[in-house]
Protein backbone atom coordinates (compact mmCIF):
# COMPACT_ATOMS: atom_id res chain seq x y z
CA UNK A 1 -3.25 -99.26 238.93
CA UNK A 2 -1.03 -97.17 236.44
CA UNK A 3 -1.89 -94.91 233.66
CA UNK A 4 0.24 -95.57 230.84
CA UNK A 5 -1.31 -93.13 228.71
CA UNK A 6 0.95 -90.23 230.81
CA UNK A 7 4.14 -92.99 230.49
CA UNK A 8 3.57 -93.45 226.81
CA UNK A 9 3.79 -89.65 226.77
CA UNK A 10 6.76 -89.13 228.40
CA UNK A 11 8.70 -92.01 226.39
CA UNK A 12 7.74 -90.33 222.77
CA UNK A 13 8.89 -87.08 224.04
CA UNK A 14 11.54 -88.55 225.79
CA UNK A 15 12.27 -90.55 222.19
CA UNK A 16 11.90 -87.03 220.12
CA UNK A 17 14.72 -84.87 221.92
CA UNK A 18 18.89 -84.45 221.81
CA UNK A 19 20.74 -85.99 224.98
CA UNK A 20 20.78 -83.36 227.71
CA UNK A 21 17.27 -81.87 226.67
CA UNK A 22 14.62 -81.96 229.52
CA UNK A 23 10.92 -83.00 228.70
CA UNK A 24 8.04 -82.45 231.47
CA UNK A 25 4.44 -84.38 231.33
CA UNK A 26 1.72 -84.22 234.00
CA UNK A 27 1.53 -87.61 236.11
CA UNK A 28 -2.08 -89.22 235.69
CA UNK A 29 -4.41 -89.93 238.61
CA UNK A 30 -3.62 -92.34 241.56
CA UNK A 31 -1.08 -93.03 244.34
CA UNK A 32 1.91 -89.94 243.33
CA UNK A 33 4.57 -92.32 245.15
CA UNK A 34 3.66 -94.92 242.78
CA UNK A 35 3.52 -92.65 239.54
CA UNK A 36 6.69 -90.88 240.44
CA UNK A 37 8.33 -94.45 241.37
CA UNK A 38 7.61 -95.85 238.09
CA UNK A 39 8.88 -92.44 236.24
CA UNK A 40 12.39 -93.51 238.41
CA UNK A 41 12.21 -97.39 237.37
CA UNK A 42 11.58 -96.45 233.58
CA UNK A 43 14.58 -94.11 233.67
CA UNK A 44 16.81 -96.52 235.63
CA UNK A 45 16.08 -99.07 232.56
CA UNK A 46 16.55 -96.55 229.64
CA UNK A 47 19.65 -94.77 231.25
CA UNK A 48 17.62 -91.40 231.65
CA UNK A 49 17.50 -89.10 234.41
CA UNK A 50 14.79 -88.45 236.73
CA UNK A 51 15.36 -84.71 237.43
CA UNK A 52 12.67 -84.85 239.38
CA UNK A 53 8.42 -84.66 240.84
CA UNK A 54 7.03 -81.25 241.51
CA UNK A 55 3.28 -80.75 241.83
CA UNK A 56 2.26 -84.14 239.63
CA UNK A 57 4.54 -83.19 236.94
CA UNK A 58 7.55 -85.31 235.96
CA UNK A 59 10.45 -84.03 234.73
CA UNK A 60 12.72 -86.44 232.86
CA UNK A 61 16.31 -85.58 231.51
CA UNK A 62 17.12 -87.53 228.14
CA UNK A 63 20.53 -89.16 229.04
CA UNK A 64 23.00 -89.67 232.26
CA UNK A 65 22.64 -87.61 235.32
CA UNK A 66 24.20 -83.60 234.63
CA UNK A 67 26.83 -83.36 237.17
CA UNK A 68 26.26 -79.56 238.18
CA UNK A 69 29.03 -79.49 240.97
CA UNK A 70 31.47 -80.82 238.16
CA UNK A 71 31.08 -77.39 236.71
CA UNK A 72 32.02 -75.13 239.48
CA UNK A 73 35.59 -74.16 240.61
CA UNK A 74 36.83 -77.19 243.32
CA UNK A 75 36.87 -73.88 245.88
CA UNK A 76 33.32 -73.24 245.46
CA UNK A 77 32.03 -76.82 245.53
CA UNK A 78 29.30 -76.91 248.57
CA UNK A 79 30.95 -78.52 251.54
CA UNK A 80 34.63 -77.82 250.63
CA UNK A 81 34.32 -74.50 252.98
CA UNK A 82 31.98 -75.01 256.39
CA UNK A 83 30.88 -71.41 258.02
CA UNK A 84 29.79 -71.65 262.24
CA UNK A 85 27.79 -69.18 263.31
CA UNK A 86 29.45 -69.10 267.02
CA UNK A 87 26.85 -66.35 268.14
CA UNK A 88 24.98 -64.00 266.87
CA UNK A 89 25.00 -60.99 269.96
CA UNK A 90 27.37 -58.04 268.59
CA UNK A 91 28.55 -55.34 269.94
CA UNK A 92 27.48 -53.49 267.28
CA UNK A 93 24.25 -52.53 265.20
CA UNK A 94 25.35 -52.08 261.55
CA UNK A 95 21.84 -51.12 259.84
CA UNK A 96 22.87 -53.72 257.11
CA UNK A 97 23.61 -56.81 258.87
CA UNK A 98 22.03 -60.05 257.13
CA UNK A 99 21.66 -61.63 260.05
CA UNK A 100 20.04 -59.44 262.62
CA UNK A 101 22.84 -58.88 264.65
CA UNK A 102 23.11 -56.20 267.35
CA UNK A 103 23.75 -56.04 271.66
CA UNK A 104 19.95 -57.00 271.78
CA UNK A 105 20.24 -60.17 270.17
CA UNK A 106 20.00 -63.59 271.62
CA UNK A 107 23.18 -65.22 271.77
CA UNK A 108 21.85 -68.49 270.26
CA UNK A 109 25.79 -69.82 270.95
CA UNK A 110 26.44 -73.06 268.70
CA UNK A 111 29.14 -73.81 271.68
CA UNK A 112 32.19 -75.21 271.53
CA UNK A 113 30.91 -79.11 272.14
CA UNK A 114 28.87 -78.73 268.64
CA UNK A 115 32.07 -77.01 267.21
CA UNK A 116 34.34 -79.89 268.53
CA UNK A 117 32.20 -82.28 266.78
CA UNK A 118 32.07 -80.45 263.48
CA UNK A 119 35.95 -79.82 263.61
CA UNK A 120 36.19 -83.32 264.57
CA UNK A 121 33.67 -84.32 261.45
CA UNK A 122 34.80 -82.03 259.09
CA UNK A 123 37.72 -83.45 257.31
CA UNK A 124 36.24 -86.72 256.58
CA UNK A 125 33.20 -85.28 255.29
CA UNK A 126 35.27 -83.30 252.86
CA UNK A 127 35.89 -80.40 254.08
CA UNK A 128 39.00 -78.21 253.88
CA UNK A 129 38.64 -74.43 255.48
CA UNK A 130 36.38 -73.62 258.23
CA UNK A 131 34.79 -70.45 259.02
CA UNK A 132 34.03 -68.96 262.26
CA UNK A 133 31.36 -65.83 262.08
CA UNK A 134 28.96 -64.34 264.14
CA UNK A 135 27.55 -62.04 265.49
CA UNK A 136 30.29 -60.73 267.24
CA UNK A 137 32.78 -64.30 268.05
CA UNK A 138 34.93 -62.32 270.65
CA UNK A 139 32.38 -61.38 272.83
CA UNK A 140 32.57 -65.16 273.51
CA UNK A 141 34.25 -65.40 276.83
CA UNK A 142 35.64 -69.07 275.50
CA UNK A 143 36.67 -68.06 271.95
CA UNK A 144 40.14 -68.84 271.92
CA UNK A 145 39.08 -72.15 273.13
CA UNK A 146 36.55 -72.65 269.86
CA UNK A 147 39.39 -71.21 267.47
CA UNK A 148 41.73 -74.13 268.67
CA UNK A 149 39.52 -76.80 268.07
CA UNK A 150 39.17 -75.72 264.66
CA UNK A 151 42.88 -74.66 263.70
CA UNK A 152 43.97 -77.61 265.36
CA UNK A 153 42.53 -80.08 262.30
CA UNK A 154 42.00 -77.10 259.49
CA UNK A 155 42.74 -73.64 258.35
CA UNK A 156 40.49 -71.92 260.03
CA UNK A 157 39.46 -67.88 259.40
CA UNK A 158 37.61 -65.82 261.87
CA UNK A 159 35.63 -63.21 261.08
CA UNK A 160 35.70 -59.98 263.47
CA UNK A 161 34.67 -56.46 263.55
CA UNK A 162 38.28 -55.73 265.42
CA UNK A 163 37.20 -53.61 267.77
CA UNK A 164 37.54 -55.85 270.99
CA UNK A 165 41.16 -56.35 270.97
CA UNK A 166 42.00 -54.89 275.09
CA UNK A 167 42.35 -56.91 278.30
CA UNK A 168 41.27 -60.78 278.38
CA UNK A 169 39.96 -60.39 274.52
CA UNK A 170 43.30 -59.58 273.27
CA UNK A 171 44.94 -62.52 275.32
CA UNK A 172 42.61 -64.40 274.17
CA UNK A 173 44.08 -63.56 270.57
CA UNK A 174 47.44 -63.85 271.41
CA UNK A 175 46.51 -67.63 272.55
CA UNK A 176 45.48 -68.08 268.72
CA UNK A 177 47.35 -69.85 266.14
CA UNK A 178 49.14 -67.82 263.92
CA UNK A 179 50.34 -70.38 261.05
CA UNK A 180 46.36 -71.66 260.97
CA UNK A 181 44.58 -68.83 261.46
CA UNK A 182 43.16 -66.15 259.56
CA UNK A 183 41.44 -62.99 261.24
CA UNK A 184 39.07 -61.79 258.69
CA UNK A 185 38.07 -57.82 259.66
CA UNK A 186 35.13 -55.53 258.67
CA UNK A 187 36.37 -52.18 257.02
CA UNK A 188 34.02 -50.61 254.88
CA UNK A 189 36.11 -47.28 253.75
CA UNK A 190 39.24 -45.61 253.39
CA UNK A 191 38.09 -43.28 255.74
CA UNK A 192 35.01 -42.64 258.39
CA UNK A 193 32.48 -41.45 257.27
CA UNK A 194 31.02 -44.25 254.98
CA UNK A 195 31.94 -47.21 257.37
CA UNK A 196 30.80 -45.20 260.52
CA UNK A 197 27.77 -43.81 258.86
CA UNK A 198 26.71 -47.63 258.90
CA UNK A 199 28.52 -49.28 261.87
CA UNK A 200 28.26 -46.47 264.66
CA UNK A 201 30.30 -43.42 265.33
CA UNK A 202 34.17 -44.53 266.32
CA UNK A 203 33.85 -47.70 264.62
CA UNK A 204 36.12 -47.12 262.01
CA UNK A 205 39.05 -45.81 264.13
CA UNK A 206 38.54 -48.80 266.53
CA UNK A 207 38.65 -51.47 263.75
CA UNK A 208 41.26 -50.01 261.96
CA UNK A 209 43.57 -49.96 265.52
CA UNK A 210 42.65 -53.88 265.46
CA UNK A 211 43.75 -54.29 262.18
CA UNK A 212 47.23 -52.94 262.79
CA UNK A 213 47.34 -54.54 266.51
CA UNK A 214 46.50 -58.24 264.70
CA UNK A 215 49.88 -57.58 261.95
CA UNK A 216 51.45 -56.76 264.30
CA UNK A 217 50.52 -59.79 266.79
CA UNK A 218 51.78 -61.68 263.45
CA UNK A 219 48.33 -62.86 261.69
CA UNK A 220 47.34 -63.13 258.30
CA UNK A 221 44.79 -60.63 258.20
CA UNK A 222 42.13 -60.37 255.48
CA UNK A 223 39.29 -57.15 255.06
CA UNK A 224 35.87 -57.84 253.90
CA UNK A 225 34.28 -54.17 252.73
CA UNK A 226 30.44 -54.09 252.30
CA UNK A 227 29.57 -51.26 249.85
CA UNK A 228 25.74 -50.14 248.79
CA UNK A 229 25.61 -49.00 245.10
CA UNK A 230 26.10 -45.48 246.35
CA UNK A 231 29.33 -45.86 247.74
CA UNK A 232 31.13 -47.75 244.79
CA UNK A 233 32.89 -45.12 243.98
CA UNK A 234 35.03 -45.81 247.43
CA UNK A 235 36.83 -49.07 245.69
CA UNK A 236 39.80 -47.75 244.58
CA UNK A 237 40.50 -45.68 247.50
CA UNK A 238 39.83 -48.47 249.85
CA UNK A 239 42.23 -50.61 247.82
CA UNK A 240 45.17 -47.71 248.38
CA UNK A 241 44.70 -47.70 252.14
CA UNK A 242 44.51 -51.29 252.70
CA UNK A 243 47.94 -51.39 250.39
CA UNK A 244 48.93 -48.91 252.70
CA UNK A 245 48.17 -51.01 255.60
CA UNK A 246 50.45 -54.03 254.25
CA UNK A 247 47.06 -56.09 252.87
CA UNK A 248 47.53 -58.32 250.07
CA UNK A 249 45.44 -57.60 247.19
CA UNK A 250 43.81 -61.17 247.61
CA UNK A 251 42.91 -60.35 250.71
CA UNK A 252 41.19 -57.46 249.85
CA UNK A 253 37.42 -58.88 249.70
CA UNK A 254 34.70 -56.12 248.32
CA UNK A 255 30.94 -57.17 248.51
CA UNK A 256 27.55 -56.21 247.60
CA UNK A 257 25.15 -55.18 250.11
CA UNK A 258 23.00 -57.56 250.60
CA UNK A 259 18.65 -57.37 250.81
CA UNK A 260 18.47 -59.50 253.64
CA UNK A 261 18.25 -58.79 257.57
CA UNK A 262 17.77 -55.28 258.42
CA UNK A 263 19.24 -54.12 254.79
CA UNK A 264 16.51 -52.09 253.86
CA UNK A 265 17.92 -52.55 249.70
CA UNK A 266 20.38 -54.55 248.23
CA UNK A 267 20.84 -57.25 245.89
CA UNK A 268 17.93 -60.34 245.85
CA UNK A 269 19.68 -63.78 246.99
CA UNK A 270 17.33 -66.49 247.09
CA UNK A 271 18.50 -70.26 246.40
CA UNK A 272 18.28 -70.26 242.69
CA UNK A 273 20.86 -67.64 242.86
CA UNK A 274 23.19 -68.55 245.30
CA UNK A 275 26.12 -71.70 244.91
CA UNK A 276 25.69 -73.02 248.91
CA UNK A 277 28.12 -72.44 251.29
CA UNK A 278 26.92 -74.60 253.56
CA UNK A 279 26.65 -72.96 257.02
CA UNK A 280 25.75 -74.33 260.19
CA UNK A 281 23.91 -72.23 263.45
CA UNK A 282 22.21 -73.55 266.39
CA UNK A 283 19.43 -73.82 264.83
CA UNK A 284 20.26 -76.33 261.33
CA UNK A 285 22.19 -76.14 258.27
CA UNK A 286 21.86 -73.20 255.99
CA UNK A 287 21.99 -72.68 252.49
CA UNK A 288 24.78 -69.96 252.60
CA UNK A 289 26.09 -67.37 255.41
CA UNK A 290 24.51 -64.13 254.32
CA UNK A 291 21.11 -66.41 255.16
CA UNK A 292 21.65 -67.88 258.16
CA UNK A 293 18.61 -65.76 259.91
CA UNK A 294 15.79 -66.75 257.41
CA UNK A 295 13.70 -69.89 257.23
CA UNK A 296 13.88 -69.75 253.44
CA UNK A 297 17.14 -71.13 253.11
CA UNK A 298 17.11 -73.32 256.29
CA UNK A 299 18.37 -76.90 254.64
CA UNK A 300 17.82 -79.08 257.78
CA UNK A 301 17.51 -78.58 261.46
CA UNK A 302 19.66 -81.71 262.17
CA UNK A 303 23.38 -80.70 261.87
CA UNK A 304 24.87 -84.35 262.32
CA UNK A 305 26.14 -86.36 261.00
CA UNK A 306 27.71 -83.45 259.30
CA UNK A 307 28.46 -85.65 256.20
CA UNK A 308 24.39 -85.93 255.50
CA UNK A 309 23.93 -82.37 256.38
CA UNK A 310 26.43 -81.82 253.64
CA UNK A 311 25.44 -84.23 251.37
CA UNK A 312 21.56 -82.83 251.78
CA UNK A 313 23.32 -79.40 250.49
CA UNK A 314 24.80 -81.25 247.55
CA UNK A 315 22.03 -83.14 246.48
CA UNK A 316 18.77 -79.77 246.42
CA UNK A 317 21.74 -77.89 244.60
CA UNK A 318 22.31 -80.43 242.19
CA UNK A 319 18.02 -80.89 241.90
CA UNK A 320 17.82 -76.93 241.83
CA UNK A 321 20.15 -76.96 238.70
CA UNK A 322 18.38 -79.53 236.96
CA UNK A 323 15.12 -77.66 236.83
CA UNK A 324 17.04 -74.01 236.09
CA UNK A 325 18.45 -76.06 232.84
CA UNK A 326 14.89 -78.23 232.08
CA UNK A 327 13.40 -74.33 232.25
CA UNK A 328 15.88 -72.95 230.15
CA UNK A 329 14.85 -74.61 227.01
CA UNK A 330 14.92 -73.42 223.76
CA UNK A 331 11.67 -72.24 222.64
CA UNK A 332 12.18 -71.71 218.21
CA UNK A 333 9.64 -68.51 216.73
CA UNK A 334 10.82 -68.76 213.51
């Protein structure tokens, strides 16, 4: 038996706001499938939206669905990009990493059979540039094989410290396609001592000789810095060496540091504040990259069909933006 009294509630409230306003009422006693299934049936016959049920209370948006991923730029709509975690052993220990990475780690290796099928899934499902990160992907002894199955149905950019470029690793490389692939490469400074002082002694020189060793094996090659508040001051220095280096300007990536993994400070991601980039380990579907370590942002542990795991993305952001609006109300003091 329904309680009306709550549904009589949420129509005059419903009745007393502008279209696109949010109104909340708390659910009355019984079954909470049956409460919350009538909420869905009432707004299916007045052309409101159920944003959604949390903890008895209903939240109700006056007026058609609010298409959050309309809003965002078609480049940062969840599932246009898909990230792989290939592995996440490294060869190095940066005392930042997100994900935990370091020569101790597990390999946890999504393989190239799962990659196959996500290359294989991805363009139907939407996607149009995949990423390959780790970890450390050339410590892979079968990396040039999981690079072709992505480049050979989309763009595909790998992400690298550079510092493994020498015997089978750089014919490994030289296997790789140059018109579809991009080698993405850590560099956090002009010079050592910042990028070093996080990375491990050498590091620096030794991605630096993989950057110029990758031009000159003919890839696109982009840099991805990773500066802590302290060491802003190292932007437009690191911008005059990478020019140096040949570098387009858009391919010049600076980002913040990051308070997750072993970052002992950084900047506070959590899902409200992150647009997904929906990333996929051997362990499930993430809610972005920098995450990819922590059950908090673990979407799903089933990665196929990768469509669903997509769509799954899609649908909690869109939910996660309806309540960040139905909380953002205005609240009139005078």
């Amino acid at each position: 038996m329904v309680n009306r009294g709550w549904l009589l509630d949420l129509v005059g409230r419903t009745a007393a706001v502008a279209n696109g306003a949010t109104v909340s009422v708390e659910l009355g006693e019984g079954d909470p499938n049956i409460q919350a299934d009538t909420v869905a049936a009432w707004c299916s016959r007045t052309g409101n939206t159920l944003v959604g049920v949390r903890d008895n209370i209903a939240t109700v948006r006056r007026g058609p669905a609010h298409d959050a991923m309309a809003e965002l730029p078609a480049d940062q709509v969840p599932g246009t990009r898909l990230w792989m975690y290939t592995n996440f052993d490294c060869n190095l220990a940066c005392d930042y990493c997100c994900v935990r990475s370091s020569p101790q780690s597990e390999r946890r290796a999504l393989g190239i059979d799962r990659i196959r099928q996500l290359a294989s899934e991805a363009v139907q499902a939407g996607v149009s540039e995949l990423l390959l990160t780790g970890g450390e992907p050339f410590l892979l002894p079968d990396i040039d094989k999981v690079v072709a199955v992505c480049t050979a149905v989309l763009p595909t950019t790998l992400l690298t410290n550079g510092m493994l470029f020498k015997g089978r690793r750089l014919e490994a490389l030289q296997r790789m396609d140059r018109e579809r692939l991009t080698l993405q490469i850590s560099l956090d400074s002009a010079t050592p001592e910042v990028h070093d002082s996080h990375r491990g002694r050498g590091s620096w020189a030794r991605a630096v000789a993989g950057m110029r060793l990758a031009i000159a094996e003919g890839f696109r090659v982009k840099v991805a810095a990773t500066l802590a508040p302290e060491h802003s001051d190292q932007r437009l220095p690191f911008h005059a060496f990478l020019d140096s280096l040949g570098i387009a300007r858009q391919d010049q990536v600076i980002r913040a540091l990051a308070h997750r993994g072993v970052a002992e400070s950084g900047l506070e991601l959590t899902l409200e504040s992150l647009i997904p980039e929906v990333t996929i380990t051997a362990d499930g579907v993430y809610w972005h990259p920098v995450s990819a370590d922590h059950d908090d942002q673990l979407v799903t542990a089933d990665i196929f069909p990768l469509a669903e795991a997509i769509g799954e993305v899609q649908r909690r952001f869109t939910e996660q933006r309806a309540y960040a609006s139905a909380a953002a109300q205005w609240f009139p003091c005078s």
